[in-house]
C-alpha atoms as a PDB file:
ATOM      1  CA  UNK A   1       2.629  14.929   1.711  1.00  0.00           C
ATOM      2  CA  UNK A   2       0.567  14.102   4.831  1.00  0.00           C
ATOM      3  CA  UNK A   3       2.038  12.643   7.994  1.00  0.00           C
ATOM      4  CA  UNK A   4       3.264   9.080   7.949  1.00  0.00           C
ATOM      5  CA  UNK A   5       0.418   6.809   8.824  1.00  0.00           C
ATOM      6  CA  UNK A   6       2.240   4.391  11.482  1.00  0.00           C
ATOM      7  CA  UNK A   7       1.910   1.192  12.620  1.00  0.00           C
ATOM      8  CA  UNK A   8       0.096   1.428  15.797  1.00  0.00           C
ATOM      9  CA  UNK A   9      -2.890   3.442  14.091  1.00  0.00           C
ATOM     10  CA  UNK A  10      -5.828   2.170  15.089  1.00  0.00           C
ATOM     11  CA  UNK A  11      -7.970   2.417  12.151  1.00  0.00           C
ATOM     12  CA  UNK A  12      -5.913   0.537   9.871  1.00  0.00           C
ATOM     13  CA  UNK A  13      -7.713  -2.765  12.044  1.00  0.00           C
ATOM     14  CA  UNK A  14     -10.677  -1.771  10.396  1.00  0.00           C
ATOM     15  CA  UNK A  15      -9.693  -2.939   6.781  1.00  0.00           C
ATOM     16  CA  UNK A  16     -10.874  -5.828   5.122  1.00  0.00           C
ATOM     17  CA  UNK A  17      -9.190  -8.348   3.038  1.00  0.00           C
ATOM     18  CA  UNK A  18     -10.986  -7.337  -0.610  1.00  0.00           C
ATOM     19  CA  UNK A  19      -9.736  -2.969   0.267  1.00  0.00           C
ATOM     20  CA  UNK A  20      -6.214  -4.509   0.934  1.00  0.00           C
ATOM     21  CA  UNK A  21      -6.269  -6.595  -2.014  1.00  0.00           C
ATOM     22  CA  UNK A  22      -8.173  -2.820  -3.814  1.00  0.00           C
ATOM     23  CA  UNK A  23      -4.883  -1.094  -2.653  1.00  0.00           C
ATOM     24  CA  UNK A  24      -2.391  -3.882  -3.695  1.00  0.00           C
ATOM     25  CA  UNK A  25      -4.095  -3.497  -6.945  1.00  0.00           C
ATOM     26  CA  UNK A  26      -3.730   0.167  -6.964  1.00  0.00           C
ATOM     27  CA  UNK A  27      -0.056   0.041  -5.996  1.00  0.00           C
ATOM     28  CA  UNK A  28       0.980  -1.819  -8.879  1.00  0.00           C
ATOM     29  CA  UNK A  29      -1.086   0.196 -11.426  1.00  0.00           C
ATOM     30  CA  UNK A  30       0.383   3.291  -9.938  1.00  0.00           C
ATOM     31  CA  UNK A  31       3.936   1.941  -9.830  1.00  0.00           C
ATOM     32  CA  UNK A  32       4.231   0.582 -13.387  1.00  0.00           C
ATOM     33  CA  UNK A  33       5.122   3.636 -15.044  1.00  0.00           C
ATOM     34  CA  UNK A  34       7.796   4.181 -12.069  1.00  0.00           C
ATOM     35  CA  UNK A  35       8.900   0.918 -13.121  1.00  0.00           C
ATOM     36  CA  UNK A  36       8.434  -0.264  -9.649  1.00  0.00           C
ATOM     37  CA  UNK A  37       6.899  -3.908  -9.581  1.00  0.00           C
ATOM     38  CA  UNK A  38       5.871  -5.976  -6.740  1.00  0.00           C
ATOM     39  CA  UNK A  39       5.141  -9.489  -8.541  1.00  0.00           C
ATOM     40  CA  UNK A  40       5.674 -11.401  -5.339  1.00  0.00           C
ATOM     41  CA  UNK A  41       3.090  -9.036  -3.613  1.00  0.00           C
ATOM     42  CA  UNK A  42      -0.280 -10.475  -1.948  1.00  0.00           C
ATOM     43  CA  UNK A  43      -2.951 -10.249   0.423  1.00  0.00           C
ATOM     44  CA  UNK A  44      -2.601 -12.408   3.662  1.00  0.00           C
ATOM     45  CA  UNK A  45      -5.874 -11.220   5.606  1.00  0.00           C
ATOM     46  CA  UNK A  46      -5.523  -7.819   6.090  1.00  0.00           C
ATOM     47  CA  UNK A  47      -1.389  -7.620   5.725  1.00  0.00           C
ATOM     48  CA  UNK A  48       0.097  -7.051   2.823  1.00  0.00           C
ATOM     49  CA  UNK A  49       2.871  -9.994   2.340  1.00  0.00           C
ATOM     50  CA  UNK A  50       5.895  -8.749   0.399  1.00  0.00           C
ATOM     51  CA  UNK A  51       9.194  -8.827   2.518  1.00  0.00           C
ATOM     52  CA  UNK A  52       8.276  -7.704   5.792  1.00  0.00           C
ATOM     53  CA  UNK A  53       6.099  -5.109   4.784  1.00  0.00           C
ATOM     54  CA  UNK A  54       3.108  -4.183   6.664  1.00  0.00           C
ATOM     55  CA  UNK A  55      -0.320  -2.647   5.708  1.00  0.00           C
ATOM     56  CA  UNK A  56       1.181   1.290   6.623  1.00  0.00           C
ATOM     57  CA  UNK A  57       4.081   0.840   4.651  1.00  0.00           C
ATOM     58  CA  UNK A  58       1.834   0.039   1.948  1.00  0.00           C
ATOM     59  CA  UNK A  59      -0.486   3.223   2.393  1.00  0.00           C
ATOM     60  CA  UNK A  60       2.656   5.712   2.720  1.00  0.00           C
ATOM     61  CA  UNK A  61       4.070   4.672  -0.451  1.00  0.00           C
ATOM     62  CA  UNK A  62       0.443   4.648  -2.473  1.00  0.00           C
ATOM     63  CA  UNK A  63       0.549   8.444  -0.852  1.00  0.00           C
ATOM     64  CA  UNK A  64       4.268   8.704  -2.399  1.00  0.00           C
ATOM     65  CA  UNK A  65       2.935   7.390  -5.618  1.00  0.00           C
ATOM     66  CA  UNK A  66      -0.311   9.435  -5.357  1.00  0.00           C
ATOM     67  CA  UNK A  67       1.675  12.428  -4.895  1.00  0.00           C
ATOM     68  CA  UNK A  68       4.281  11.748  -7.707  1.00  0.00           C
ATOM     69  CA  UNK A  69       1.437  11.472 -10.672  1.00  0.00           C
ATOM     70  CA  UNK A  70      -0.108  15.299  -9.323  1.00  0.00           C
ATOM     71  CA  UNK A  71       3.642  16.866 -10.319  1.00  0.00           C
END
């Protein structure tokens, strides 16, 4: 796995509402067969609005996810 991406990375300013909304989508494809479901997930700008979960948490667990389906 690749080092944690944290909150205070700059690039993650750079992403737009429709790539967060992308990797939402992505997440829940990806977590189905996990059985891992987000239904109260959504975009709010370019956070991702589930709990208090913010945009890196959501990249480091696609990368978990990512990672899992290559084993």
């Amino acid at each position: 796995m690749n080092t944690p991406i944290t909150p205070h990375d700059t690039y993650l300013r750079t992403y737009t509402e429709p790539e967060v909304t992308a990797l939402l989508r992505e997440l829940h494809e990806r977590g189905e067969p996990f059985g891992i479901q987000w239904g109260s997930a959504a975009v709010n700008g370019t956070t991702v609005d589930f709990g208090s979960t913010s945009l890196p948490t959501l990249l480091n667990l696609l990368e978990l996810l990512r990672d899992a389906s290559r084993t």
